[in-house]
Each structure stands twice: as structure tokens, then as C-alpha cells.
Protein backbone atom coordinates (compact mmCIF):
# COMPACT_ATOMS: atom_id res chain seq x y z
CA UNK A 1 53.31 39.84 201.80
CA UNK A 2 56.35 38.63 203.66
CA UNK A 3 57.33 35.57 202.52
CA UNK A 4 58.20 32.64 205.03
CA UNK A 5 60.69 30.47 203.97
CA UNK A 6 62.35 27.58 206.79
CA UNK A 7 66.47 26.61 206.20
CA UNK A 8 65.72 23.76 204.06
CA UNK A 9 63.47 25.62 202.11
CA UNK A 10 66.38 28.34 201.58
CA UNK A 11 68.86 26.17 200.66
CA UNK A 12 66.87 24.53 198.14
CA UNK A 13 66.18 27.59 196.18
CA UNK A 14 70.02 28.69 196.84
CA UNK A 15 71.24 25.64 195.62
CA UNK A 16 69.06 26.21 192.57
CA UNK A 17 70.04 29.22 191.86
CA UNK A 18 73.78 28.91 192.20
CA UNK A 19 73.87 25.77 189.50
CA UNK A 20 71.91 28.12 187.17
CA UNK A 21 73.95 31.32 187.86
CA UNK A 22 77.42 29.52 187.97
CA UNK A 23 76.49 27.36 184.78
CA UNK A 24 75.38 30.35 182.78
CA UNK A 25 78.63 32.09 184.07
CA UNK A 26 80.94 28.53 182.72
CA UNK A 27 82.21 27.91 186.51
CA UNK A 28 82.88 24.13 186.69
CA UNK A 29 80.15 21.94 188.46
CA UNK A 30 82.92 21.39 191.63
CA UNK A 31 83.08 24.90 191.72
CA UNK A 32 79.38 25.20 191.74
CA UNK A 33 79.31 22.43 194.88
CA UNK A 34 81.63 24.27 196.54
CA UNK A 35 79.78 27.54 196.99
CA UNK A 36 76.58 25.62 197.72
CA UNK A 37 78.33 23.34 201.05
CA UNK A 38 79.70 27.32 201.90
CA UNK A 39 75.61 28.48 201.68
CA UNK A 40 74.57 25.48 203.52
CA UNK A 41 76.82 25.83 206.20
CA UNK A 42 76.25 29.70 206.62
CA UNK A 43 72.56 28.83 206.64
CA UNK A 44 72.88 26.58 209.30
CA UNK A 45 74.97 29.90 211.42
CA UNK A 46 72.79 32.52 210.52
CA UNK A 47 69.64 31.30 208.80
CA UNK A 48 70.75 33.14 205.81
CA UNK A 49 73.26 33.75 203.47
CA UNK A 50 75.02 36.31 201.58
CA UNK A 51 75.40 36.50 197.74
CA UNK A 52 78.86 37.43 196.52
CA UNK A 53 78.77 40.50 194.37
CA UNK A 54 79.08 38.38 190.93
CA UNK A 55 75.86 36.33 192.13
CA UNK A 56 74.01 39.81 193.15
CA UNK A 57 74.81 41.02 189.63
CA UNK A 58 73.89 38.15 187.05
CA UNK A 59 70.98 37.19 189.37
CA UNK A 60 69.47 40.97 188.98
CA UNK A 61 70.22 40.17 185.18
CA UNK A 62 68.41 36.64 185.34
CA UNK A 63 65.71 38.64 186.83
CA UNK A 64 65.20 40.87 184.36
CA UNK A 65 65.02 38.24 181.86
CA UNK A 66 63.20 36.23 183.83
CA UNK A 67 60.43 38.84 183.94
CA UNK A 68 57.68 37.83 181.94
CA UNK A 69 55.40 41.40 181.50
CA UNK A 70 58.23 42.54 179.95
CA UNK A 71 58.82 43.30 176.14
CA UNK A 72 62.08 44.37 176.56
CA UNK A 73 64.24 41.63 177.81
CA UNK A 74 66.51 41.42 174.76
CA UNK A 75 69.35 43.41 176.64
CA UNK A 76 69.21 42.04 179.82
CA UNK A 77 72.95 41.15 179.85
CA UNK A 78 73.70 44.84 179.72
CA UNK A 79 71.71 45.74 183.04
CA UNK A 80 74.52 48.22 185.23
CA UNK A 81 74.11 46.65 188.46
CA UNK A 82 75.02 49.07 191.79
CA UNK A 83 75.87 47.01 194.99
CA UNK A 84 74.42 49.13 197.50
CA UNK A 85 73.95 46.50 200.39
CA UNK A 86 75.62 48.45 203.18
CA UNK A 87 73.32 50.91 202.98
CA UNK A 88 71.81 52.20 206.70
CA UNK A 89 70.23 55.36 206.81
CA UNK A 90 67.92 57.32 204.61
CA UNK A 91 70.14 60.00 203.42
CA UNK A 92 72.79 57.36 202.16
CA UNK A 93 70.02 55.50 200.50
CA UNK A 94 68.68 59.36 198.61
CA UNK A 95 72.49 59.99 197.72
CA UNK A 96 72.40 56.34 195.88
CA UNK A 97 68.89 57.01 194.59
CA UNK A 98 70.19 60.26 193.07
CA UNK A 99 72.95 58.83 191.19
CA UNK A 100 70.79 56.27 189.92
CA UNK A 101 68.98 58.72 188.37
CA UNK A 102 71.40 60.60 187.34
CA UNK A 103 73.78 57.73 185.42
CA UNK A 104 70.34 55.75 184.05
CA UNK A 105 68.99 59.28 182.79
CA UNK A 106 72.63 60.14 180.71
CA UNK A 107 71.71 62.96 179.18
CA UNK A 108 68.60 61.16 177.32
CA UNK A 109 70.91 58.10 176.39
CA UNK A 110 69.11 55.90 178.71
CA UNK A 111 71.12 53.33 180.64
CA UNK A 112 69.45 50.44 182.06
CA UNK A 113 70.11 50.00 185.54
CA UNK A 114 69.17 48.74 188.84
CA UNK A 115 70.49 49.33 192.33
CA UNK A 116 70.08 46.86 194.87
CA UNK A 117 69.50 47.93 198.76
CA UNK A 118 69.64 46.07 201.90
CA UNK A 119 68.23 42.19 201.81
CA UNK A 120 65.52 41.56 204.01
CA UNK A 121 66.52 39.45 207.44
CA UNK A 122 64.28 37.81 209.48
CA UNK A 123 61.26 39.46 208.29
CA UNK A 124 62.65 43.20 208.75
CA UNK A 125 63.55 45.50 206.31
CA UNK A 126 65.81 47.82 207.59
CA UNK A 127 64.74 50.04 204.42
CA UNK A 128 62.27 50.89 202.27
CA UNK A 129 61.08 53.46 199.48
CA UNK A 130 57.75 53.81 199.38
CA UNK A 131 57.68 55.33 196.03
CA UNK A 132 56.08 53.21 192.94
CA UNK A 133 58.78 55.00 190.55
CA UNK A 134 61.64 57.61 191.77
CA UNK A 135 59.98 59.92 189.55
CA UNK A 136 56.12 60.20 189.18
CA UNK A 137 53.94 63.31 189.32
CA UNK A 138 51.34 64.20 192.31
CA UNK A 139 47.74 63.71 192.40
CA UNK A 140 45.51 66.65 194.06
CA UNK A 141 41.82 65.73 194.42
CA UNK A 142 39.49 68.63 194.68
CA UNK A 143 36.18 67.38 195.00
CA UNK A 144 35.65 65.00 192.23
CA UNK A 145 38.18 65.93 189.93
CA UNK A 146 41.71 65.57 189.63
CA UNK A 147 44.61 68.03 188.78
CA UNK A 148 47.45 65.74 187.92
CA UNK A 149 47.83 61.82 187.81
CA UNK A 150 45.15 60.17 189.50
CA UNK A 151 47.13 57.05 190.36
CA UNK A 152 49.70 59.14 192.60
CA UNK A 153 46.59 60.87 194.84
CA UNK A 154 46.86 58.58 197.75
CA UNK A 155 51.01 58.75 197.78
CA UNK A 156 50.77 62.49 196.99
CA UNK A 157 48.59 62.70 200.37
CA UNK A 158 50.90 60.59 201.91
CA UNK A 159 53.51 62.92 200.73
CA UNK A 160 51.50 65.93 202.23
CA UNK A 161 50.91 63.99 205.96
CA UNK A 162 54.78 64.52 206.31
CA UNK A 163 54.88 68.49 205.35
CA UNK A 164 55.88 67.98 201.47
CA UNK A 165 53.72 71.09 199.34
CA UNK A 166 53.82 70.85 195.97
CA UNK A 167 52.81 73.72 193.49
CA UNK A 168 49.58 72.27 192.43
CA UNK A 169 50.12 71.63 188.70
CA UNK A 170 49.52 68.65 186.44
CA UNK A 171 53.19 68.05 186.63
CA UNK A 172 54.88 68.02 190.30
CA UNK A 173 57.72 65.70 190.38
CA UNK A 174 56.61 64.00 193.83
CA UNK A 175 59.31 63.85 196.57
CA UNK A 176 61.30 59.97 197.71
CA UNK A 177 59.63 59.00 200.23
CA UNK A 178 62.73 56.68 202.16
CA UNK A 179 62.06 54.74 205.55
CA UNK A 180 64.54 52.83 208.38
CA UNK A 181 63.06 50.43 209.71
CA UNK A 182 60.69 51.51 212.97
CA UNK A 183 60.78 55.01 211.80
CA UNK A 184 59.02 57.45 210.32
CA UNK A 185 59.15 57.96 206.81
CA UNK A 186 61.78 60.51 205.67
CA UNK A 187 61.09 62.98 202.23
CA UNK A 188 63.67 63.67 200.46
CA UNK A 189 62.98 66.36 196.86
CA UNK A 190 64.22 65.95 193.64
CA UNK A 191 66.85 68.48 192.52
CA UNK A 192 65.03 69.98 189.05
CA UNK A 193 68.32 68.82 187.73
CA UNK A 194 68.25 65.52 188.27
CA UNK A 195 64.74 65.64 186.12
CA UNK A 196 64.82 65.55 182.54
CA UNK A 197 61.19 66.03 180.94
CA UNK A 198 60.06 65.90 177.54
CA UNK A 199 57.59 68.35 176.23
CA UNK A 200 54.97 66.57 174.20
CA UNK A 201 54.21 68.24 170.95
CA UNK A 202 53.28 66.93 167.26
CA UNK A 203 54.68 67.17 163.93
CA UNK A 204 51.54 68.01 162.36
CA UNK A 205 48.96 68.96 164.56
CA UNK A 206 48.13 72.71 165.68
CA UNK A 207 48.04 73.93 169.01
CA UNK A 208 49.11 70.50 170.44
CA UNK A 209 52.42 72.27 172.42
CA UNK A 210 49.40 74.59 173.95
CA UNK A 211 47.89 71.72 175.83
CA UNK A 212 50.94 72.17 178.40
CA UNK A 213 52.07 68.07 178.07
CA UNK A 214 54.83 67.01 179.40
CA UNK A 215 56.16 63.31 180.49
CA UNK A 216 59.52 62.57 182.36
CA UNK A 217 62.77 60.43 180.82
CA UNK A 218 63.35 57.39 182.66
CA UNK A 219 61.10 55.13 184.18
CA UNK A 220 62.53 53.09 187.37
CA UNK A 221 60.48 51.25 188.97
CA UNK A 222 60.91 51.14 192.62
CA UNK A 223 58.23 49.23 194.74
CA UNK A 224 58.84 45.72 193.84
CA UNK A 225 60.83 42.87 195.71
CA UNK A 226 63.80 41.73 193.88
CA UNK A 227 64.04 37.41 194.91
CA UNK A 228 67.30 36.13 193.96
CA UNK A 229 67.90 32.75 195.50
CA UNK A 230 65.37 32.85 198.60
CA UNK A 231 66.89 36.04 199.20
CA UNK A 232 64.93 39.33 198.91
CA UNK A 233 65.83 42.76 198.50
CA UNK A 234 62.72 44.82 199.05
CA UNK A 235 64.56 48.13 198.07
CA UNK A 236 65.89 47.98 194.56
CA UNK A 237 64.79 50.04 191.68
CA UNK A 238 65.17 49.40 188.10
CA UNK A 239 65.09 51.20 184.67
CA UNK A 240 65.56 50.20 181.11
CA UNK A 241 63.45 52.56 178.89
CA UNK A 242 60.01 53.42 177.85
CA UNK A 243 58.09 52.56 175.02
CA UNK A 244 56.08 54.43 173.39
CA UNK A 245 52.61 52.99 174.21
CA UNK A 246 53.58 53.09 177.90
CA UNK A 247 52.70 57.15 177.93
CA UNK A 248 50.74 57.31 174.58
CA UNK A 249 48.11 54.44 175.44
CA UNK A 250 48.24 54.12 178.84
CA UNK A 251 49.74 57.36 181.12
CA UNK A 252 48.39 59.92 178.82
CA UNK A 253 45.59 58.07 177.40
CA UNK A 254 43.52 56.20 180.13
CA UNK A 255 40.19 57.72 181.20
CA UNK A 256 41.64 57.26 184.79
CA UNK A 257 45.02 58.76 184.56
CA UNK A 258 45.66 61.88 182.62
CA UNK A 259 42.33 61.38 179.94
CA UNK A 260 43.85 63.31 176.75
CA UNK A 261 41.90 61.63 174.04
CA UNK A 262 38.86 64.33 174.00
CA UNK A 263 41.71 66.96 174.12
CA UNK A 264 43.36 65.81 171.29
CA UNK A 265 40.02 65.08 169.25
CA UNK A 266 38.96 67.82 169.38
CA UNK A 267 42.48 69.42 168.49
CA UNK A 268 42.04 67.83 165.38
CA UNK A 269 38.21 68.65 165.12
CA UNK A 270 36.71 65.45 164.97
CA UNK A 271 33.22 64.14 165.86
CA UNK A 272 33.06 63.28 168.97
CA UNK A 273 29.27 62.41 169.76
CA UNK A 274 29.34 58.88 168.30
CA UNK A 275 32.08 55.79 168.76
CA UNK A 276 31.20 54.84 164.92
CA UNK A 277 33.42 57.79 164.05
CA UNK A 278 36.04 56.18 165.48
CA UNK A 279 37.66 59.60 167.21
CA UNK A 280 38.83 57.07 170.10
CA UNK A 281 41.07 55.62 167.70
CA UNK A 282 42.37 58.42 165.57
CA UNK A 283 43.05 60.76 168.97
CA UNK A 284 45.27 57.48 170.21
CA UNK A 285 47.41 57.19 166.67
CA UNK A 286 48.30 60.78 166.94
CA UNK A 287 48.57 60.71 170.79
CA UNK A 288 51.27 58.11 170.04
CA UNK A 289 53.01 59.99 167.00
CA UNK A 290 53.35 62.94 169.62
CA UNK A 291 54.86 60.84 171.82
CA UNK A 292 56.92 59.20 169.29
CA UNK A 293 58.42 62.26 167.61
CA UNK A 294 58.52 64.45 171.54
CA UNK A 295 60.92 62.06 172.92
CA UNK A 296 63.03 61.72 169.21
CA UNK A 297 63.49 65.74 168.95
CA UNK A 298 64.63 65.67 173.13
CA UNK A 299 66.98 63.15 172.32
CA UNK A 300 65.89 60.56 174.75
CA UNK A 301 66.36 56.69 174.49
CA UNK A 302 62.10 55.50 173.28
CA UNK A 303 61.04 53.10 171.68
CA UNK A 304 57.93 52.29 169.58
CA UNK A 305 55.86 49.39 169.17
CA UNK A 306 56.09 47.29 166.17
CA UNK A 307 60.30 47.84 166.82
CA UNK A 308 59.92 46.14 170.54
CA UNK A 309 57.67 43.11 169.18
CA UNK A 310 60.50 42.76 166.37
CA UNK A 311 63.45 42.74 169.60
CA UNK A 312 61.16 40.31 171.70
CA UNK A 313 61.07 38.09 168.65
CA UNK A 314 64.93 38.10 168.68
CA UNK A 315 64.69 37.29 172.35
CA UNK A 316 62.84 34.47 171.75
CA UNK A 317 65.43 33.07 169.30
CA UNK A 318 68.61 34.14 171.42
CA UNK A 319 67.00 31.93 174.75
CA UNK A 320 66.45 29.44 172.22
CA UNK A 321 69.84 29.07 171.21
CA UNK A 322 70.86 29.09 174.76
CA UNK A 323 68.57 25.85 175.41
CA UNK A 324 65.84 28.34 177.95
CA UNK A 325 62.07 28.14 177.32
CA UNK A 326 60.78 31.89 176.69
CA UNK A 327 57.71 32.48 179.67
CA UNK A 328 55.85 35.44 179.24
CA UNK A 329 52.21 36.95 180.33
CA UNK A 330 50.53 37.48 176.96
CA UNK A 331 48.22 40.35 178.33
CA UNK A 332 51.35 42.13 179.24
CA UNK A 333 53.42 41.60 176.44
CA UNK A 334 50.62 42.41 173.97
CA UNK A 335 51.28 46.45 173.05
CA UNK A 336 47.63 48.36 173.77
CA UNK A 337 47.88 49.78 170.13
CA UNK A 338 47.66 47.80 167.13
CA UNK A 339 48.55 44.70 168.82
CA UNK A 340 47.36 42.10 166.36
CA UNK A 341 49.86 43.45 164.05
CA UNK A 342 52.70 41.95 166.43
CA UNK A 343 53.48 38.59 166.41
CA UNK A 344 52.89 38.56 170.35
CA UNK A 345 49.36 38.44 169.42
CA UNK A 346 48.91 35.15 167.98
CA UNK A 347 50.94 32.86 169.80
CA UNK A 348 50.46 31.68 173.22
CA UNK A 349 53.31 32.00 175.97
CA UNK A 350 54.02 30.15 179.31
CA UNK A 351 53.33 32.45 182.19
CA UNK A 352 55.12 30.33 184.59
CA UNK A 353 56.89 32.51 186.87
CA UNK A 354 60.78 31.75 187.05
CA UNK A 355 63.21 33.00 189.59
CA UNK A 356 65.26 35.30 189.84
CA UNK A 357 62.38 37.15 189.42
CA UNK A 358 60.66 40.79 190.51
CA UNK A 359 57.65 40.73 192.52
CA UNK A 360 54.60 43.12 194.08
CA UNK A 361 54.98 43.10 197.27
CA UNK A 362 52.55 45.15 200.11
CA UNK A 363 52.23 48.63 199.70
């Protein structure tokens, strides 16, 4: 949904923002007055304003640790922030897309990053990705199955609309989909390059390399609305890392995305005809190991569990030190393995939602 927001409105939350950003950064409170009479007066031009680059860049960081589904908000001071507000045309905003992926991947040492596109002005964005991440595989539906991740068929169709053919495996790195404003949506491939993958195999188990898994490095996220300030930037993708459950529980896992548990059970030959045997849960442990000890022998940045509940519990104590209240959505921050033995799962958390902030926004 586009949000509606009149020149009073925007000034409040600017004004807002600025005292928190400029405090946080140790500007003096004169200074911080100053820059808010500059915002109010190009407000009362324009209807909008313009964040300087050093507001752009700690309010992506406040956003990040503002953002209360995520675990892993211990380093959000280290977030690389690229300034790409000039932006125009589709094939500028792939070239920036592409080095995004290329400096957050680093060779498996996984930088988190974001890179902020155009803001949005009066209503329009002048561009878009319609991608949910940069890289995600393709969904083919033949009849009532699937070959492939069932929560990319409708963009993979999408995808196919505009002439993009992929080879039809469980794996096809989908195209960026990038679109100017009033026109049509441009698709732009993936250089294999660019893609680092990680086979999925396990330490102990048997023919688990011969089920063909694979998952892909770097996770950036790039279908939600950055808000810093009453400003939005529809266009801005974001990485930090995955953790483990994230492909193991979920990706992998689900009965609606790639459905490996009966694979894996019966990999390790257990009896599948009855819950009491609890194959569910023994097929997810080693699902997970796989995961765990894949992404460890690649080389690439992962984290498990237990370690992220220990670094949100260090969170918690650093913004507590600083004087900020911790807000967080418990169902969220709760890993879908084992949770109960994190300390997430029994305390409660404030999901009031703070800004800077990311957002869903219309698909």
C-alpha cells in the first residue's frame, strides 16, 4: 500500500528521526535544530525532503535494528550501506544489483549490506524490482506437482510472460525482474558467476549428496519498503546471513516448499507410517546437521541456532546499555527447531513497530 502522508505529517516523523539519528551520532542538539528548520523549509518547497548521505546510512542501520523478526540484529552498526539514489534506468539499477551481490557474497565471507534506490515522490516510484530476493530458484507447475520451489511459481510465470526460459530443474537461479516507472518490466540474468551455491551433503549419512541438494549463499531480501523519516525507498535490498534453520526447517523442510523430510527418512531408513516414531523429527535434526556442516566445508558465512539466540541475548544487553527498549515479534524470533531451548522462548517481547523500519509493501 502507498502510504499517504500530508507536510505536517512529514515533518513530524523527520523531525523525529533527525533528534534520534543526530543524538545517536553525538551532533549537538543546535545542530540537530538546524537540520530540522532546513527539512521544514524544503518541505514547505517541494513537499519532501532529501536525507544527506550520513542520515541515509545510520537510518538503514537504525532500520535494521529496528527490525523486530530479526535474530540477528547484534551487528547492525556494521551494515555497508551503497547510496544509489541517482539511479534512472534499469540497466544502471542491474549493474548496482550485481555488485551487491558480488561484494555481500565475498567469496563465502558474507558481508552485510544494503543498497538503497530511488525514494518514492509523490506516490511514484520511478523503480522497482519485483523480485522477493535477487537470488531465488523458479517454480514450474505441471499439473499438480511442482519441480522446484513452490513459492517462486507465480514470479517464475511472471518471469516466463516476458520471454525468460529456464532449464526446468529444481534449481534455476530466476532472472531480476527491474521496472521504470510506466514501463514494462525489464529481465535481466544472473551471470553463473555472480552465484555461489552450496551443495548440501552430510557427514554421516549415505547417499545424501545423491539427492541433488543444493541452496544458494546470500540471502538479500529485495521486496520490502525501506521508511526512514517519512521517506520511503521502495527499491533497496538487504543481506546479512543465513541461519541455519532458515533452509534446514523452513526452505528445505516445509511440506509446501521443497518437502525433503520423507527423502531424508527414508535415507536413513526409518518408519515412516506412524508420527509416534517420531521420523518428522529425526529427518529435521539431520536435515539441519546437513545444512550445518554443507555451508562450513563451502566456506560460507552460517550460522546455527542456539549461537544466534546466544548473539540476540547480547543484543538485548548492548540496547540496554545504550538506554533503547529491545521490540521484537516472538513468533519470529523463536528458531523452528528446538526453540524452547533458547531463551527467546520464555520471555515475552514488545512487538511495537519502531522506525526506521522495513516494511511489506504490495506485490
Amino acid at each position: 500500500m502507498v502510504k499517504s502522508i500530508n507536510h505536517e505529517g512529514l515533518l513530524t516523523e523527520a523531525a523525529r528521526f533527525i533528534r534520534d539519528c543526530y543524538g545517536e551520532l553525538g551532533f549537538p542538539p543546535e545542530q540537530q535544530e538546524k537540520r530540522i528548520r532546513e527539512i521544514e523549509e524544503e518541505i514547505g518547497q517541494s513537499g519532501t525532503y532529501t536525507h544527506t548521505h550520513d542520515e541515509l546510512v545510520h537510518g538503514a542501520k537504525m532500520a535494521w535494528r529496528n527490525s523486530n523478526r530479526c535474530i540477528g540484529r547484534l551487528l547492525w552498526e556494521t551494515l555497508e550501506v551503497f547510496d544509489e539514489r541517482e539511479t534512472k534506468t534499469a540497466e544502471e539499477a542491474y549493474d548496482k544489483l550485481a555488485r551487491h551481490i558480488r561484494y555481500a557474497t565475498n567469496g563465502g565471507n558474507i558481508r552485510s549490506t544494503i543498497t538503497v534506490f530511488p525514494p518514492r515522490k509523490n506516490g511514484i516510484d520511478s523503480i522497482r524490482i519485483r523480485n522477493h530476493q535477487l537470488i531465488r530458484y523458479a517454480g514450474y507447475r505441471e499439473g499438480e506437482s511442482v519441480t522446484g520451489d513452490p513459492a517462486s511459481v507465480g514470479f517464475t510465470q511472471a518471469c516466463e510472460r516476458l520471454g525468460w526460459r529456464g532449464e526446468g530443474t529444481p534449481f534455476d537461479v530466476l532472472p531480476l525482474m527491474i521496472e521504470e516507472y510506466g514501463q514494462e518490466p525489464k529481465l535481466f540474468p544472473i551471470p553463473e558467476e555472480l552465484i555461489m551455491e552450496v551443495p548440501i551433503i552430510h557427514p554421516d549419512i549415505p547417499g545424501f549428496a545423491g539427492l541433488g541438494v543444493r541452496w544458494y549463499a546470500v540471502p538479500i531480501i529485495s521486496d520490502m519498503r525501506l521508511e526512514i523519516g517519512g521517506i520511503d525507498y521502495p527499491m533497496a535490498p538487504f543481506n546479512g546471513w543465513y541461519m541455519g534453520t532458515e533452509i534446514g526447517a523452513r526452505n528445505l523442510a516445509d511440506a509446501d516448499r521443497y518437502d525433503l523430510l520423507p527423502s531424508v527418512a527414508r535415507l536413513m531408513g526409518l518408519d515412516t507410517r506412524s508420527a509416534r516414531s517420531l521420523w518428522i523429527d529425526r529427518a529435521l535434526v539431520e536435515l539441519n546437521v546437513a545444512v550445518l556442516h554443507s555451508y562450513q566445508q563451502a566456506g560460507v558465512t552460517l550460522v546455527d541456532h542456539h549461537t544466534a539466540a546466544r548473539q540476540f541475548r547480547a543484543f538485548e544487553k548492548k540496547e540496554q546499555d545504550a538506554g533503547r527498549a529491545v521490540t521484537g515479534n516472538w513468533t519470529w524470533l523463536i528458531p523452528p527447531l528446538s526453540p524452547a531451548s533458547t531463551h527467546l522462548f520464555h520471555r515475552p517481547y514488545d512487538n511495537e513497530v519502531l522506525t526506521p523500519n522495513f516494511f511489506y509493501q504490495k506485490d
